[in-house]
C-alpha atoms as a PDB file:
ATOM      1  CA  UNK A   1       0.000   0.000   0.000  1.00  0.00           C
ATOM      2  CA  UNK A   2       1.241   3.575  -0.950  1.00  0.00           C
ATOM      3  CA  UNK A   3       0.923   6.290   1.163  1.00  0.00           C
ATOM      4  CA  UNK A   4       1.468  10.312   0.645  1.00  0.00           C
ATOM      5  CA  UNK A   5       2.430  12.513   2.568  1.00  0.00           C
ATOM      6  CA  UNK A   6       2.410  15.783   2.390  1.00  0.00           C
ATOM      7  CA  UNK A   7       4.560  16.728   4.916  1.00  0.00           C
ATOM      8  CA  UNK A   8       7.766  15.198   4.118  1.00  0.00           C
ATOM      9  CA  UNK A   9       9.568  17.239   1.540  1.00  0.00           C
ATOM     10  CA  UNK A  10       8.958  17.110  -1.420  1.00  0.00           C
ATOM     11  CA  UNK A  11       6.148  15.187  -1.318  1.00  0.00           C
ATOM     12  CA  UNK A  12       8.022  11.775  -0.689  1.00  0.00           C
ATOM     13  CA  UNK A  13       5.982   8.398  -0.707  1.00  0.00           C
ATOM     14  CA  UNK A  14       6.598   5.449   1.188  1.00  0.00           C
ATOM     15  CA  UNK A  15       5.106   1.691   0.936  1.00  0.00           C
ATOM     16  CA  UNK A  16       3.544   0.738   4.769  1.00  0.00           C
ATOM     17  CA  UNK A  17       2.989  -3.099   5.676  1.00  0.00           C
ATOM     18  CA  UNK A  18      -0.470  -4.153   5.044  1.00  0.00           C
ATOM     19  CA  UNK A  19      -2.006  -5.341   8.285  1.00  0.00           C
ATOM     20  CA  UNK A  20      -3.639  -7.916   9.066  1.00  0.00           C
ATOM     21  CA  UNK A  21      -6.577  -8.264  11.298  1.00  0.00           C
ATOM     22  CA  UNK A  22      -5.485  -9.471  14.875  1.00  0.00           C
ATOM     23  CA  UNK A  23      -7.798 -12.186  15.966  1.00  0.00           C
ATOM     24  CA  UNK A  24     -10.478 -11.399  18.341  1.00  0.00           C
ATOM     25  CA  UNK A  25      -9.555 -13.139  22.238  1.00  0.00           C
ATOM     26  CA  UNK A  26     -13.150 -15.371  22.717  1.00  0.00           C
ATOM     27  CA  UNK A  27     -15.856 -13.921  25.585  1.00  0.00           C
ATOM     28  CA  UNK A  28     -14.773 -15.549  28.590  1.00  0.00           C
ATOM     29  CA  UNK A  29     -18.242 -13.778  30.531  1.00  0.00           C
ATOM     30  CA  UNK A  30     -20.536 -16.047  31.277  1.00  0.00           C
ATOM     31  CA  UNK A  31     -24.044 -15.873  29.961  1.00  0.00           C
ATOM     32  CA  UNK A  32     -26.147 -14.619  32.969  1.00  0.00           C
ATOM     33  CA  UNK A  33     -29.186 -16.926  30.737  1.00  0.00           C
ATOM     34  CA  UNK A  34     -26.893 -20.144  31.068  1.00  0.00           C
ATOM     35  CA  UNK A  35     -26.791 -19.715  34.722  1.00  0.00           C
ATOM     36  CA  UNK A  36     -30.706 -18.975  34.965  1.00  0.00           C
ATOM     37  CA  UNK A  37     -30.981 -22.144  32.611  1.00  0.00           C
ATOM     38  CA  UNK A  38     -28.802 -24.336  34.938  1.00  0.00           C
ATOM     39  CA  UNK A  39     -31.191 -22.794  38.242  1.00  0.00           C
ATOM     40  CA  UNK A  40     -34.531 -23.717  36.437  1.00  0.00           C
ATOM     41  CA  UNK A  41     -33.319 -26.932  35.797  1.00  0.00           C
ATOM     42  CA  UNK A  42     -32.692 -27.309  39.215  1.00  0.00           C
ATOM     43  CA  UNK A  43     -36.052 -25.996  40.157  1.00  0.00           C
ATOM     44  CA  UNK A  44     -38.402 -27.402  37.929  1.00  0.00           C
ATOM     45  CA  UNK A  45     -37.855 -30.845  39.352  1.00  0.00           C
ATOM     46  CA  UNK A  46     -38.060 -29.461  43.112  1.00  0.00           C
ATOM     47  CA  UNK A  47     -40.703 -26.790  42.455  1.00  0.00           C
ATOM     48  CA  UNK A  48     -41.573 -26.657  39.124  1.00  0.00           C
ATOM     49  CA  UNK A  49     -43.673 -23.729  38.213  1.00  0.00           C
ATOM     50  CA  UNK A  50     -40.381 -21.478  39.657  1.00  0.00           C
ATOM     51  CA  UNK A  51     -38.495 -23.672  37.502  1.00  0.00           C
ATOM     52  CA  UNK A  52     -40.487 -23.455  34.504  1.00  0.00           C
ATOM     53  CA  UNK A  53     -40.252 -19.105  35.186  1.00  0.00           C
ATOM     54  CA  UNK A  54     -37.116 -19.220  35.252  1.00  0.00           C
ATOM     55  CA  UNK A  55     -36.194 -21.618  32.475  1.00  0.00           C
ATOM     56  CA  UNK A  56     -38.094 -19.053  30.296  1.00  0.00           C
ATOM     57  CA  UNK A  57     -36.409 -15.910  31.551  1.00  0.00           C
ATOM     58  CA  UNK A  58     -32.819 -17.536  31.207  1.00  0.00           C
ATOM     59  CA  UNK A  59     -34.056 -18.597  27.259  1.00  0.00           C
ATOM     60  CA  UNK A  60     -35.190 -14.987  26.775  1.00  0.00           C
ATOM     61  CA  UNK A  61     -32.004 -13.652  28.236  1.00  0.00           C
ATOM     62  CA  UNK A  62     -29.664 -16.216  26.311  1.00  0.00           C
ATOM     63  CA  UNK A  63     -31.446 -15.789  22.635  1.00  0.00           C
ATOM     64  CA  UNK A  64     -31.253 -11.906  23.285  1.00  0.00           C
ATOM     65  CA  UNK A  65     -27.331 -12.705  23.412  1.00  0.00           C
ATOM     66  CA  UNK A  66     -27.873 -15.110  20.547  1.00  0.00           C
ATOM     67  CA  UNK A  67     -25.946 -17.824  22.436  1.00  0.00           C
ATOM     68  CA  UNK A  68     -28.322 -21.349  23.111  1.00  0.00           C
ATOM     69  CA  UNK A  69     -29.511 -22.478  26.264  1.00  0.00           C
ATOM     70  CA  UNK A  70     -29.940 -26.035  26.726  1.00  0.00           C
ATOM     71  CA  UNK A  71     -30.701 -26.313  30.133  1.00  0.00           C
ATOM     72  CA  UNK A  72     -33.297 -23.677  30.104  1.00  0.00           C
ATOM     73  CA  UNK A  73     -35.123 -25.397  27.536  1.00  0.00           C
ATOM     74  CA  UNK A  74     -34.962 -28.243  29.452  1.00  0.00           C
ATOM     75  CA  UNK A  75     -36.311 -26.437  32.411  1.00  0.00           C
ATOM     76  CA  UNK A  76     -39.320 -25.447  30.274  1.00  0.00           C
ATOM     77  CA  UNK A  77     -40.369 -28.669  28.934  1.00  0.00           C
ATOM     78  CA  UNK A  78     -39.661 -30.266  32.344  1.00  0.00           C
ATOM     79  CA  UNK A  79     -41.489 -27.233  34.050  1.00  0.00           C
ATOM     80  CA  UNK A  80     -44.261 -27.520  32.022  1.00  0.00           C
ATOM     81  CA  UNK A  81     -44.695 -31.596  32.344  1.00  0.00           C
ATOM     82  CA  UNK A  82     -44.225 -31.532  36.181  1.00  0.00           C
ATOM     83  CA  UNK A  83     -46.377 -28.543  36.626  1.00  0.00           C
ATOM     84  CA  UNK A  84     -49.446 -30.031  34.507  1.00  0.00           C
ATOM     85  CA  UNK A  85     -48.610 -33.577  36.562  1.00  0.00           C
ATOM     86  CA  UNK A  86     -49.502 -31.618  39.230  1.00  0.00           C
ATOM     87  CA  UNK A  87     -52.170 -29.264  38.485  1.00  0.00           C
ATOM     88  CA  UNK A  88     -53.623 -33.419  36.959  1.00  0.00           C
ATOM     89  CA  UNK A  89     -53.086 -34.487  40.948  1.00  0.00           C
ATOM     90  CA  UNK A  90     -54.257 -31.981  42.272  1.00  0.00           C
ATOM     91  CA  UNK A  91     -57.561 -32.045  40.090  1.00  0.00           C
ATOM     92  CA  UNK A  92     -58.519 -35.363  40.635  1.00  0.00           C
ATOM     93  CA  UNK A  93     -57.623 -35.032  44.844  1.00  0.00           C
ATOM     94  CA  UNK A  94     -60.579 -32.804  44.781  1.00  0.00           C
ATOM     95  CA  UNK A  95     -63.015 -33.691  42.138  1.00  0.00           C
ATOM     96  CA  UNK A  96     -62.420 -37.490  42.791  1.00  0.00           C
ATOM     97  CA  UNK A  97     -61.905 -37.669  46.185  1.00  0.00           C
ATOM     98  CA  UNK A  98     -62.594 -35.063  48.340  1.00  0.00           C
ATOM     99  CA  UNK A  99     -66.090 -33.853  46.797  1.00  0.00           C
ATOM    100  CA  UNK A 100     -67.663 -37.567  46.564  1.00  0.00           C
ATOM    101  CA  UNK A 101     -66.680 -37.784  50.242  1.00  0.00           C
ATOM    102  CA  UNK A 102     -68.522 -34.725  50.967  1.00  0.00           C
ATOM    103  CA  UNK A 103     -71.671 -35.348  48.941  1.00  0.00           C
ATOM    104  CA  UNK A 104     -71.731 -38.630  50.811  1.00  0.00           C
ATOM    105  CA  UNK A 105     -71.758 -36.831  54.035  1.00  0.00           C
ATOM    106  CA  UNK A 106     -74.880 -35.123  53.001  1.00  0.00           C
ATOM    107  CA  UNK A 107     -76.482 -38.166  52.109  1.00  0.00           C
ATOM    108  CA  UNK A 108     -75.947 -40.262  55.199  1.00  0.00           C
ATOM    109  CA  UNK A 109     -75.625 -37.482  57.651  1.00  0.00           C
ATOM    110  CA  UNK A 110     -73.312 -36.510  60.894  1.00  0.00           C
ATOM    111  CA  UNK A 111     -72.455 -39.904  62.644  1.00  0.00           C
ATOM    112  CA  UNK A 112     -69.938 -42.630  61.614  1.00  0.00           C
ATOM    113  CA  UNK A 113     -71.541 -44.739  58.748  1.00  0.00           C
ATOM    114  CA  UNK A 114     -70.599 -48.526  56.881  1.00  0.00           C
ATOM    115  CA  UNK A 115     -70.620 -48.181  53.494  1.00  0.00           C
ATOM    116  CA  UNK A 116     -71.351 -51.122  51.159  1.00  0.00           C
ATOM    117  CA  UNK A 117     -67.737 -52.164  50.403  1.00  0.00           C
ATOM    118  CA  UNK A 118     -66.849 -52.323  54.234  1.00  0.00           C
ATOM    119  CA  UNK A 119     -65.360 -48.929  54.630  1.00  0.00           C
ATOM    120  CA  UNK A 120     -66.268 -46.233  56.979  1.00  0.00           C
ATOM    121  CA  UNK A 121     -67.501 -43.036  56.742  1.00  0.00           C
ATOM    122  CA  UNK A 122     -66.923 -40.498  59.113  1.00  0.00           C
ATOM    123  CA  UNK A 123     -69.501 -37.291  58.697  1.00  0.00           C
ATOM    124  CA  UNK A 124     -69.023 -34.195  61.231  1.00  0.00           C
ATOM    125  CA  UNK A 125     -72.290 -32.323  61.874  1.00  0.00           C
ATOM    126  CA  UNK A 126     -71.871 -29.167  60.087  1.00  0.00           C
ATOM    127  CA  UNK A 127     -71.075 -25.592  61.798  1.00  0.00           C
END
């Protein structure tokens, strides 16, 4: 490559060394999305509705960086499975337990009652 200059005299040129692009040293920060990921996974087999949160913050955080996120994705889906288990559990506790019990005890009144498979049935008086 040439270059001029015009302040040498008489307008002297001189060749400079092409350069050549240093190489970049590699981000060595970690992705604050990664470590949310690895947390949710954590969570979402203790507690998973926190885990399943946080999964999709870290995922949001990580694709903003436009790095991937394994274990947050992981969290999700996990999250999401776990939590519906759950919600599934939790659903037929009360609609196929607890409120057949109760209509029962309206039936047969307070007092302790036999039922016709041999089990008993224990009915408070209400109030």
């Amino acid at each position: 490559m040439t270059h001029r200059d015009d302040s040498l005299p008489g307008g002297l040129a001189f060749e400079t060394p092409a350069t050549s692009p240093q190489p970049v040293a590699p981000q060595t920060t970690t992705d604050s999305g990664t470590i949310l990921g690895i947390i949710a996974l954590v969570l979402s087999v203790t507690v998973a509705p926190a885990g399943l949160v946080m999964g999709i913050v870290g995922a949001v955080l990580s694709r903003r960086r436009g790095v991937g996120n394994v274990p947050a994705v992981v969290a999700i889906a996990l999250g999401a499975v776990i939590t519906l288990v759950w919600i599934g559990l939790i659903a037929f506790l009360v609609f196929g337990v607890a409120i057949p019990l109760l209509s029962a005890c309206a039936e047969y009144g307070p007092g302790v009652h036999t039922l016709d498979n041999g089990s008993t049935l224990s009915c408070s008086a209400p109030g």
